[in-house]
Protein backbone atom coordinates (compact mmCIF):
# COMPACT_ATOMS: atom_id res chain seq x y z
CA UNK A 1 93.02 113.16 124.27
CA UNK A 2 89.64 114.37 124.09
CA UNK A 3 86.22 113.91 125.90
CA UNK A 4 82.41 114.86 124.74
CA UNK A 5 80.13 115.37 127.83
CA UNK A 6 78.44 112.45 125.40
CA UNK A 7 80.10 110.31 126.82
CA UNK A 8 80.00 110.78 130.51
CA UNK A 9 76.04 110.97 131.75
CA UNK A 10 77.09 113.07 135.04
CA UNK A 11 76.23 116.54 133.54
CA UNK A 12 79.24 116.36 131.77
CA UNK A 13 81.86 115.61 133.91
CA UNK A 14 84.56 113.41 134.03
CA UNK A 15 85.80 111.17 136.42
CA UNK A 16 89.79 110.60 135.89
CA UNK A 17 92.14 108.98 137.83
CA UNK A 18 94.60 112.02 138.88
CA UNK A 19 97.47 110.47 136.33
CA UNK A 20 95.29 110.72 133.65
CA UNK A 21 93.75 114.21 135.03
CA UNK A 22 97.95 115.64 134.86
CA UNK A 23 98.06 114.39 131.53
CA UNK A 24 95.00 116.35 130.06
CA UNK A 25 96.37 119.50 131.76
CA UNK A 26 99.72 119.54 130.45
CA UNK A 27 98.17 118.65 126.89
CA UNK A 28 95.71 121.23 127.73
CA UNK A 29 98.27 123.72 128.69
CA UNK A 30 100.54 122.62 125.73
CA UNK A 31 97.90 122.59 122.86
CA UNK A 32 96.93 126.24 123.93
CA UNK A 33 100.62 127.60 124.03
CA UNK A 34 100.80 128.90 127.67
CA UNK A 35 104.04 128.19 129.47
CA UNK A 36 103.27 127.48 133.39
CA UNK A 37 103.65 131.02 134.61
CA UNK A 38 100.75 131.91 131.74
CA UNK A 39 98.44 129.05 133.44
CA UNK A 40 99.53 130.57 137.11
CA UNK A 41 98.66 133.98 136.60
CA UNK A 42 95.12 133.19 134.58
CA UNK A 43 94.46 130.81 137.39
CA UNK A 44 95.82 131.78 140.64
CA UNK A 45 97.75 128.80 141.46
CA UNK A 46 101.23 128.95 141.97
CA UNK A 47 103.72 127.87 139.23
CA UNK A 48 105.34 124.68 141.59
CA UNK A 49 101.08 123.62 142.21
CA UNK A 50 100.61 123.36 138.21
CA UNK A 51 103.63 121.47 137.97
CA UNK A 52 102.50 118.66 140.55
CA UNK A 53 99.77 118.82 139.27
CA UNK A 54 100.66 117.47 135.75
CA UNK A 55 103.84 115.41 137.42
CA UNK A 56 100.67 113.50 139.19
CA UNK A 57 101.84 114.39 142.92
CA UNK A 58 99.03 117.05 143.37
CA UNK A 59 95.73 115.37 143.80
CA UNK A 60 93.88 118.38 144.41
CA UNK A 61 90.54 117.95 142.68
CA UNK A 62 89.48 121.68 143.53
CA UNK A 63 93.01 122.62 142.00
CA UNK A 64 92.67 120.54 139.35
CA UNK A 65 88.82 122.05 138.48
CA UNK A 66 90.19 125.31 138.65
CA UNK A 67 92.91 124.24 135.92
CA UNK A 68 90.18 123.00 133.81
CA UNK A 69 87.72 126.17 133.93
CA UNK A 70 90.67 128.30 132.73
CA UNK A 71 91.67 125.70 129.58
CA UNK A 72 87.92 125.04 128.92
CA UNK A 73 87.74 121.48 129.95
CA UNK A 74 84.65 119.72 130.50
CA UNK A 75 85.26 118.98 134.43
């Protein structure tokens, strides 16, 4: 899945419904090789917080952000 701040006139960010947000971490994650202790150590979240997130059940959009600045998405 991938997104050009071309396509989204808000200074480049995206607006995702938080299923689709877990599914561009964990592709994120995955494309990039880090397990979820790699992401939770560059990141600061906790291991069980990264996995809610991508399972959908953590709709933390300051979580989620912070996910994103480490994997170098456009959010």
């Amino acid at each position: 899945m991938t997104y050009s701040k071309f396509d989204h006139p808000q200074g480049g960010r995206v607006q995702l419904p938080f299923q689709a947000r877990a599914a561009v971490v964990r592709e994120a994650r995955q494309s990039r090789s880090y397990s979820l202790e790699d992401l939770a150590v560059a990141s600061g979240l906790t291991v069980h917080e990264i996995s809610e997130i991508e399972s959908g059940k953590n709709k933390s959009l300051a979580n989620f952000r912070r996910l994103a600045r480490v994997l170098g998405l456009p959010f």
